[in-house]
Protein backbone atom coordinates (compact mmCIF):
# COMPACT_ATOMS: atom_id res chain seq x y z
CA UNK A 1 -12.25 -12.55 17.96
CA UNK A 2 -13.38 -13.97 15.17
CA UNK A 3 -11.30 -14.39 11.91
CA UNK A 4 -13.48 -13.28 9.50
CA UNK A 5 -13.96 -9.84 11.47
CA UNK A 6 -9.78 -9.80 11.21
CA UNK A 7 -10.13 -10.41 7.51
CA UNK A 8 -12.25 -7.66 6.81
CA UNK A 9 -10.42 -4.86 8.83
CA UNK A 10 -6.80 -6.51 6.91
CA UNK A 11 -8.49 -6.32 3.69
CA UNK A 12 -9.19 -2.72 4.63
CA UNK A 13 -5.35 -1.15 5.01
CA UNK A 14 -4.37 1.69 3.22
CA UNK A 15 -1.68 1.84 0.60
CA UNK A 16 -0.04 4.80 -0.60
CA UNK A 17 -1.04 3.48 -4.43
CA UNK A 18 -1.33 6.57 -6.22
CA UNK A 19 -4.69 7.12 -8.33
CA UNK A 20 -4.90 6.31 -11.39
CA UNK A 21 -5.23 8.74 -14.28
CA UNK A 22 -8.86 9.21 -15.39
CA UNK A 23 -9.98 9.48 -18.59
CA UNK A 24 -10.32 13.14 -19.06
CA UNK A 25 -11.73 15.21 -21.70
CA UNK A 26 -7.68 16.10 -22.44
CA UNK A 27 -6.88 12.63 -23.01
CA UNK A 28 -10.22 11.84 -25.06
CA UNK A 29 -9.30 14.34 -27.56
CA UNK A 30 -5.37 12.45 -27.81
CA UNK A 31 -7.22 9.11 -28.05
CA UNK A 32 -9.36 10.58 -30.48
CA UNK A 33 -6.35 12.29 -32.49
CA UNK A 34 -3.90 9.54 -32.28
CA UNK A 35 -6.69 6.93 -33.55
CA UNK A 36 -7.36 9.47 -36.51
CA UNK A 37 -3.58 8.96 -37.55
CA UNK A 38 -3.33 5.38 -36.90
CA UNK A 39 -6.33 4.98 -40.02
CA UNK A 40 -4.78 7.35 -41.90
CA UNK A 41 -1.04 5.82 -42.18
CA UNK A 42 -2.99 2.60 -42.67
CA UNK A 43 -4.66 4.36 -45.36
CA UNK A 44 -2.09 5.66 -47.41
CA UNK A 45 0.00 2.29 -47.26
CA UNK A 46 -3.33 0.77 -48.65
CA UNK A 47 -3.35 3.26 -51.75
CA UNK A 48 0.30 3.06 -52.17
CA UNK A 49 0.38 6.77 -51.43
CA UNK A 50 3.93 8.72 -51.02
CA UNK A 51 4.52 7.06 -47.77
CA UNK A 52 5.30 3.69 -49.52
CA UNK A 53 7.23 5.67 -51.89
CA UNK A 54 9.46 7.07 -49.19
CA UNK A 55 9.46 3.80 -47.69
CA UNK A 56 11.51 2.92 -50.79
CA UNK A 57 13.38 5.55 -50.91
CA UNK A 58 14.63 4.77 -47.18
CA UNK A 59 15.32 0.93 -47.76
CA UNK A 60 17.45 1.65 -50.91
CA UNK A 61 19.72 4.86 -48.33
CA UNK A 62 20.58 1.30 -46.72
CA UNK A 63 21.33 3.42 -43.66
CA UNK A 64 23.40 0.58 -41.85
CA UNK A 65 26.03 0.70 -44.55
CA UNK A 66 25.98 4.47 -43.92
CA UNK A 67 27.29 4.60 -40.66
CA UNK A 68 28.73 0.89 -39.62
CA UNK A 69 30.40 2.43 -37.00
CA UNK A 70 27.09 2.07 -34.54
CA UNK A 71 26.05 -1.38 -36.09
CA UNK A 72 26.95 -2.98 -33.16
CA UNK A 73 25.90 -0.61 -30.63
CA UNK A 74 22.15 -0.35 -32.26
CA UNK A 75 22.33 -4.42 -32.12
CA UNK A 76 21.68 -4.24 -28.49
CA UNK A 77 19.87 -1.37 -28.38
CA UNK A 78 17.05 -2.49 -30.10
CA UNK A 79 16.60 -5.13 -27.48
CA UNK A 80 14.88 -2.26 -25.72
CA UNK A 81 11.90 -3.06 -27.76
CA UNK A 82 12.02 -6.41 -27.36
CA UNK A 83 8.94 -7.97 -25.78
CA UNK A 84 10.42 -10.33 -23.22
CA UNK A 85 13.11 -9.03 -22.00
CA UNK A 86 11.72 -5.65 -21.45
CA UNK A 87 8.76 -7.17 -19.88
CA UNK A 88 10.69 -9.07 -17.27
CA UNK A 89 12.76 -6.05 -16.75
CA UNK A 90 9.73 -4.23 -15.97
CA UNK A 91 7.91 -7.00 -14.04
CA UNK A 92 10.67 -6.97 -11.36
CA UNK A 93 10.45 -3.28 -10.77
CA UNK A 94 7.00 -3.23 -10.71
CA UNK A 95 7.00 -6.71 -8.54
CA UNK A 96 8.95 -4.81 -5.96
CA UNK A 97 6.07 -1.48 -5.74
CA UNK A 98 3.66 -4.79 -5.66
CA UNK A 99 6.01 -5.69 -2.21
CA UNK A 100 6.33 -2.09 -0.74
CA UNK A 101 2.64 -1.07 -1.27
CA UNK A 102 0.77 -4.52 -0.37
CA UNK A 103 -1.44 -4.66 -3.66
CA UNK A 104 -1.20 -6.09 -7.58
CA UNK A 105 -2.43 -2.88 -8.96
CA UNK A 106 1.05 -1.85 -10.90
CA UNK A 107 1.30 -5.71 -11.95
CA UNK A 108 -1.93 -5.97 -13.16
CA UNK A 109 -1.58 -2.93 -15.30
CA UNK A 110 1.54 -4.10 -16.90
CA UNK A 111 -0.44 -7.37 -17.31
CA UNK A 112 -3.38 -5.67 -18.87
CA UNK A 113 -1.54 -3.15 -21.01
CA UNK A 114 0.60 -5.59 -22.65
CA UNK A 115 -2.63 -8.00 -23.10
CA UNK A 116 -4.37 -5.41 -24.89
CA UNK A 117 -1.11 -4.29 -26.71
CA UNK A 118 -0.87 -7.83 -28.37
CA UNK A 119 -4.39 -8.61 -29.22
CA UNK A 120 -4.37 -4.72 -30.89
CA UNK A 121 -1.28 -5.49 -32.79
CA UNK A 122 -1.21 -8.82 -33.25
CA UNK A 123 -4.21 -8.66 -35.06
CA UNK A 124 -3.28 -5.37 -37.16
CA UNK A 125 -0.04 -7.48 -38.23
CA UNK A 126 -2.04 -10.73 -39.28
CA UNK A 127 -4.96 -8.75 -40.91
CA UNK A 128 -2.41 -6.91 -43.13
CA UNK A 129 0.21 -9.49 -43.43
CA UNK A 130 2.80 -7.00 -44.93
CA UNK A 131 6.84 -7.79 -45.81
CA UNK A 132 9.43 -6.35 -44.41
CA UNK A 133 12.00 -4.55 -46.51
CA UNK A 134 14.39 -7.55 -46.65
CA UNK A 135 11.40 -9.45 -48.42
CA UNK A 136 10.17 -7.21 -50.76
CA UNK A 137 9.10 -8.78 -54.06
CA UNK A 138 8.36 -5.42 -56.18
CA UNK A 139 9.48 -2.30 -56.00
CA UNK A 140 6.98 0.48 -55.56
CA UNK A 141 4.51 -1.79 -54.28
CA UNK A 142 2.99 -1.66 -50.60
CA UNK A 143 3.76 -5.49 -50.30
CA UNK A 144 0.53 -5.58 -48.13
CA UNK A 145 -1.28 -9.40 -47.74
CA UNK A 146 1.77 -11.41 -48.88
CA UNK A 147 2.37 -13.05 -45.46
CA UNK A 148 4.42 -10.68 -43.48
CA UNK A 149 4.07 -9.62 -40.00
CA UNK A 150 5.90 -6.19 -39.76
CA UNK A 151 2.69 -3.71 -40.06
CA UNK A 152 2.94 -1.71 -37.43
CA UNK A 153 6.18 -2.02 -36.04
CA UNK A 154 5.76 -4.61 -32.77
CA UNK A 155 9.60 -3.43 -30.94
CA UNK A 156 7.80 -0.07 -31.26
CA UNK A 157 4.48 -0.28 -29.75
CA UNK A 158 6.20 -2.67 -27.06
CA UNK A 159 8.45 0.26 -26.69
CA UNK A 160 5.95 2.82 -26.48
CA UNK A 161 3.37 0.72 -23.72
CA UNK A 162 6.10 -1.33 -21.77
CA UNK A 163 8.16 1.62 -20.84
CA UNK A 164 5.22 4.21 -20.77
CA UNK A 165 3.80 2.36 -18.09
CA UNK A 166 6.38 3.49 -15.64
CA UNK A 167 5.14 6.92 -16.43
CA UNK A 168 1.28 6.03 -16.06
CA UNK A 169 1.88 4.94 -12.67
CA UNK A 170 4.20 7.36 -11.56
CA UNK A 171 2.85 8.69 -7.95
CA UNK A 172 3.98 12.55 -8.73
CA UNK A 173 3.08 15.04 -11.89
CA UNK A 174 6.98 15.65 -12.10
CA UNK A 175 7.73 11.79 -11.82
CA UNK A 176 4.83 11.39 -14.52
CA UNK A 177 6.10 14.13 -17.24
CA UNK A 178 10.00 12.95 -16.05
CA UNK A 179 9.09 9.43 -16.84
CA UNK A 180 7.30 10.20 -19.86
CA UNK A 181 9.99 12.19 -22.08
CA UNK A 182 11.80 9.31 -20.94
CA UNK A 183 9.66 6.57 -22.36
CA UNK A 184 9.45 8.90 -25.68
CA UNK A 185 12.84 8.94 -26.13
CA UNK A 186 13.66 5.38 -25.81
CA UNK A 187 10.59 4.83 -27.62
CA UNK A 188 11.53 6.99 -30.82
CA UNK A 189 15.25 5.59 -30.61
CA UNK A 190 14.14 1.61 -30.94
CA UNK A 191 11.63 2.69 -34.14
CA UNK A 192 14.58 4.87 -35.56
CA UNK A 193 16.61 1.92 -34.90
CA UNK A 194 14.82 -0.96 -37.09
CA UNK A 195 14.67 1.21 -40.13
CA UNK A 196 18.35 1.65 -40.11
CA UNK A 197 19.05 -1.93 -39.42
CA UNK A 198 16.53 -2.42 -42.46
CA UNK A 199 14.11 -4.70 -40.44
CA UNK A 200 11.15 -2.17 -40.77
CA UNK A 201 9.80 0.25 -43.23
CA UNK A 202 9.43 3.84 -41.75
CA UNK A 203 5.25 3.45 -42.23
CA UNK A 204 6.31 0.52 -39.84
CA UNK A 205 7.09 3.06 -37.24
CA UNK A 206 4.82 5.51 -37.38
CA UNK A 207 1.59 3.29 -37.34
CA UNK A 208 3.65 1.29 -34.17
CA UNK A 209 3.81 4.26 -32.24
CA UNK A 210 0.20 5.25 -32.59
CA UNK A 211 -0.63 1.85 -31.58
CA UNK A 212 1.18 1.96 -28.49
CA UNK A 213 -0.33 5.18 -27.51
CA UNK A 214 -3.46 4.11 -27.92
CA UNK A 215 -2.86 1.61 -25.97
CA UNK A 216 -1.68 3.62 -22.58
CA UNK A 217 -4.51 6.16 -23.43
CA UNK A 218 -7.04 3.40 -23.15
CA UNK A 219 -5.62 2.11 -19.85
CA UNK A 220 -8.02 4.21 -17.77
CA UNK A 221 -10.97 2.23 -19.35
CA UNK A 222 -9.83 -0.70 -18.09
CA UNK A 223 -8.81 0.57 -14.32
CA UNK A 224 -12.69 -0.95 -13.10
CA UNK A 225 -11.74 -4.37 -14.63
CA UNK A 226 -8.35 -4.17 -12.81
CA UNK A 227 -9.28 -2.90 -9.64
CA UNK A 228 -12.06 -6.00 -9.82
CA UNK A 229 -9.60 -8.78 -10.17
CA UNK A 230 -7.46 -7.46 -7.75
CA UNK A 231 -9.86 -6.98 -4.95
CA UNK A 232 -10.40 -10.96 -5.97
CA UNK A 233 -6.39 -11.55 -5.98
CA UNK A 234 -5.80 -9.87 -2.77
CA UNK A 235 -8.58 -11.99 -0.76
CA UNK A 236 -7.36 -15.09 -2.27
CA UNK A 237 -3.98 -14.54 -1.08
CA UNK A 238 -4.58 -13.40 2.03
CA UNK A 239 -6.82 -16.50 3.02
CA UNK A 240 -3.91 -18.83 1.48
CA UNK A 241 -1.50 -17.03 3.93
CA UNK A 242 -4.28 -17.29 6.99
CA UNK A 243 -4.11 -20.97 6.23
CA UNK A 244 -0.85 -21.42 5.89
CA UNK A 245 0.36 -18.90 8.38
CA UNK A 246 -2.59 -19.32 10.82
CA UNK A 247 -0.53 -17.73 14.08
CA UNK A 248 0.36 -14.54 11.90
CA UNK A 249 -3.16 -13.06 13.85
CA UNK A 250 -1.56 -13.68 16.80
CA UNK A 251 0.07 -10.41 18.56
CA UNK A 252 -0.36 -6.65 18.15
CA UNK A 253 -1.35 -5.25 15.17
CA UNK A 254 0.80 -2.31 13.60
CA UNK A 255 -1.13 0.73 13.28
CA UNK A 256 -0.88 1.13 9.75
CA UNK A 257 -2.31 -2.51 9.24
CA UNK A 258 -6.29 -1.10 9.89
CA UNK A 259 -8.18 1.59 8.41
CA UNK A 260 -8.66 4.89 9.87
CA UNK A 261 -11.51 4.71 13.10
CA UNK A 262 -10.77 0.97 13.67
CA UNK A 263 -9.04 -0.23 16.94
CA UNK A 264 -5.92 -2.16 17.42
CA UNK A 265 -6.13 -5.39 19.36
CA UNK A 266 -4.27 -7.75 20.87
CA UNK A 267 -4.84 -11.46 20.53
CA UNK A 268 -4.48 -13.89 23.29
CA UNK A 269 -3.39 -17.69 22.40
CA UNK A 270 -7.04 -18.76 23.15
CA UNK A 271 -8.15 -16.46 20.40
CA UNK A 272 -9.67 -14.56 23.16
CA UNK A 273 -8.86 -10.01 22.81
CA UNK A 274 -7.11 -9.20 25.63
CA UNK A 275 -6.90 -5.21 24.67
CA UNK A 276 -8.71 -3.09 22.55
CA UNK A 277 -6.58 0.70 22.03
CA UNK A 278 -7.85 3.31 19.79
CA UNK A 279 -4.93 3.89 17.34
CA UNK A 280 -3.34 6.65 18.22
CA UNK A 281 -3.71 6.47 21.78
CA UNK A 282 -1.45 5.39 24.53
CA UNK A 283 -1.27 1.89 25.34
CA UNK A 284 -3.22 0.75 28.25
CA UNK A 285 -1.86 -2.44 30.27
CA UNK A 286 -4.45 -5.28 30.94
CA UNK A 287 -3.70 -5.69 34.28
CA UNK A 288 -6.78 -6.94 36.38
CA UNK A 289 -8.31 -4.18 38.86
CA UNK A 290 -8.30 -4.80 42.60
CA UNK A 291 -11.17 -6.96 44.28
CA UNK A 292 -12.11 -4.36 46.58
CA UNK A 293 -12.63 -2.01 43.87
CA UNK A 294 -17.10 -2.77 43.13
CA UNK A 295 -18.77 -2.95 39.78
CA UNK A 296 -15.19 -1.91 38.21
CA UNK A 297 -14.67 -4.47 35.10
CA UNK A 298 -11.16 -6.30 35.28
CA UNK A 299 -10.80 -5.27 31.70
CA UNK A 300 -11.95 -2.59 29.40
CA UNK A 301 -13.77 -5.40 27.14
CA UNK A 302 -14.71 -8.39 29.22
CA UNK A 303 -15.40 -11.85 27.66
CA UNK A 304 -16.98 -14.77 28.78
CA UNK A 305 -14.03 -17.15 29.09
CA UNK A 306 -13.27 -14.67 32.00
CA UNK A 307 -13.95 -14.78 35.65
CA UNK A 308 -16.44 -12.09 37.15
CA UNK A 309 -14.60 -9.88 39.85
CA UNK A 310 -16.47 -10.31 43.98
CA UNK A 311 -16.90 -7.33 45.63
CA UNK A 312 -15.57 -7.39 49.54
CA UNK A 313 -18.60 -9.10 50.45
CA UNK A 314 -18.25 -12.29 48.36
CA UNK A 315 -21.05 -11.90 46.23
CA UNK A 316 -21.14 -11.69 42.22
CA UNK A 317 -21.84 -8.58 40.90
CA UNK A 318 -25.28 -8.06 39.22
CA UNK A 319 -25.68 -8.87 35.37
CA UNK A 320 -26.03 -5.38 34.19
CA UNK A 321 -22.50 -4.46 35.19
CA UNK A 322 -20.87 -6.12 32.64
CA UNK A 323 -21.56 -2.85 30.75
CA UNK A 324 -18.26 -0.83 30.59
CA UNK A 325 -18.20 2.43 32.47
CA UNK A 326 -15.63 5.00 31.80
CA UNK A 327 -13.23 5.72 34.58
CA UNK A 328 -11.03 8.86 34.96
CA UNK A 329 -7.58 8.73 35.63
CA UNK A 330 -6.19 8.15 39.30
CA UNK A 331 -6.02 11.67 40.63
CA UNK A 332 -2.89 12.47 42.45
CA UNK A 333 -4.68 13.45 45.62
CA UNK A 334 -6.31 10.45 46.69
CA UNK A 335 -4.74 7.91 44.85
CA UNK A 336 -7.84 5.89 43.97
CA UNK A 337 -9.95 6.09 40.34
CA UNK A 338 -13.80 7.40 40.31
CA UNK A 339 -16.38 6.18 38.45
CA UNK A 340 -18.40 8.14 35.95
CA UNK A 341 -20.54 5.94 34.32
CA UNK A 342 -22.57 3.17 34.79
């Protein structure tokens, strides 16, 4: 058999990857709404509006000298917003779906979600270059294009799309809304956190949460792109194994390894298939069939590296038997198969 033919059906396996959420009219209109809020906080930090003004009124609560008591606590927990640790918290989960399911999809969306999330913000925080709370120069003032890096909240938005990911490729509805509150929560916790430990304004927070929901409500427009590379990805790897593993052909296939309609086979050392069994059927044994036995094929699938069967007389059977007739079972009675086809 030839390899390439064994690449192609291997390439072919299912995978019990769940699909991906499309981009529905539902989640156009939350794209749509959630991008109409993100321009209007940016808005009314612009024209110094009442959010700055309760952004002052926030920073001078000083809400970590309120309540000390959870300093310490809150010190860690903002870590859940932290971009690497989170991600590589999330990478090994999603590395071992990658292991149980045979495919890069839930890697590649992590990959691609957190791409997008820090060209989006990363370029929000530079354009706007605002200072935090501990920097302000003026009071009352937006403190907008003085070199900061705090508008919109990054811990947030990482929040928002690291964990919210989990939820966007949960394989159940009730996984997906279970998921999701979850994500919320720990979401709205981290942004609650860096205003009390002063690090953030509250505008801060709101316009990072926007931008990490934008970001997972995008992800569907970018499922083509992802499904590209890892169709690429996949047949990469899979050669490199071939050539590094080249006796991993070798052997029975598992029936789950093919796609539905295709036929297991079994490979001989010679590279030569020995049996061919529809999947789901019982296995046949490729034992050769009795000389005396005319125009009966020694195997179901004969090929040319094997010898012809005689018939009792010594002569070679004709050329156009080495088409495969179906045989019936050997009947009870007579003990001996008969031939229906020619």
């Amino acid at each position: 058999m030839r390899t390439d033919e064994k690449l192609d059906q291997m390439e072919e396996r299912p995978t019990d990857r769940a699909r991906p959420p499309q981009m529905t009219r539902t989640r156009l209109w939350l794209f749509g709404g959630t991008l109409a809020v993100y321009a209007a906080i940016v808005v009314g930090v612009l024209a110094t509006s009442w959010l700055v003004t309760f952004d002052w009124q926030v920073m001078f609560f000083k809400p970590y000298k309120q309540w000390p008591s959870i300093h310490a606590f809150l010190d860690y927990f903002v870590v859940l917003g932290q971009r690497g640790p989170t991600a590589v918290a999330v990478a090994a989960w999603l590395g071992w779906r990658c292991w149980r399911q045979r495919n890069l999809h839930p890697l590649l969306v992590l990959g691609a979600s957190l791409l997008l999330l820090n060209i989006t913000v990363g370029a929000a925080k530079l354009g706007m270059s605002r200072l935090g709370p501990h920097y302000a120069t003026t009071v009352g003032s937006n403190e907008m294009w003085l070199g900061g890096d705090i508008f919109p909240s990054g811990h947030t938005a990482n929040a928002v799309v690291t964990w919210g990911v989990l939820a966007y490729l949960a394989t159940t509805p009730l996984r997906r809304r279970t998921l999701s509150v979850i994500a919320a929560l720990g979401a709205l916790g981290v942004g609650m956190t860096t205003v009390y430990l002063g690090t953030h304004w509250v505008s801060d927070v709101l316009l990072g949460w926007a931008a990490g929901l934008l970001v997972l409500l995008a992800m569907p427009w970018l499922e083509p792109g992802i499904t590209w590379v890892e169709d690429r990805l996949m047949g990469i790897l899979l050669r490199l194994w071939l050539r590094l593993r080249p006796d991993s052909l070798r052997g029975p296939l598992p029936a789950d390894a093919l796609a539905p309609g295709l036929s297991r086979q079994r490979i001989a050392p010679d590279g030569e298939v020995l049996v061919r069994e529809a999947i789901g059927a019982a296995p046949r044994a490729a034992s050769r069939a009795p000389d005396g036995w005319p125009h009966h094929p020694a195997r179901p699938h004969t090929t040319r590296s094997e010898r012809t069967p005689v018939t009792p007389a010594g002569s070679r059977r004709p050329p156009h038997a080495d088409r495969v007739p179906r045989t019936t079972p050997l009947s009870p009675a007579s003990g001996r198969g008969r031939n229906t086809g020619g």
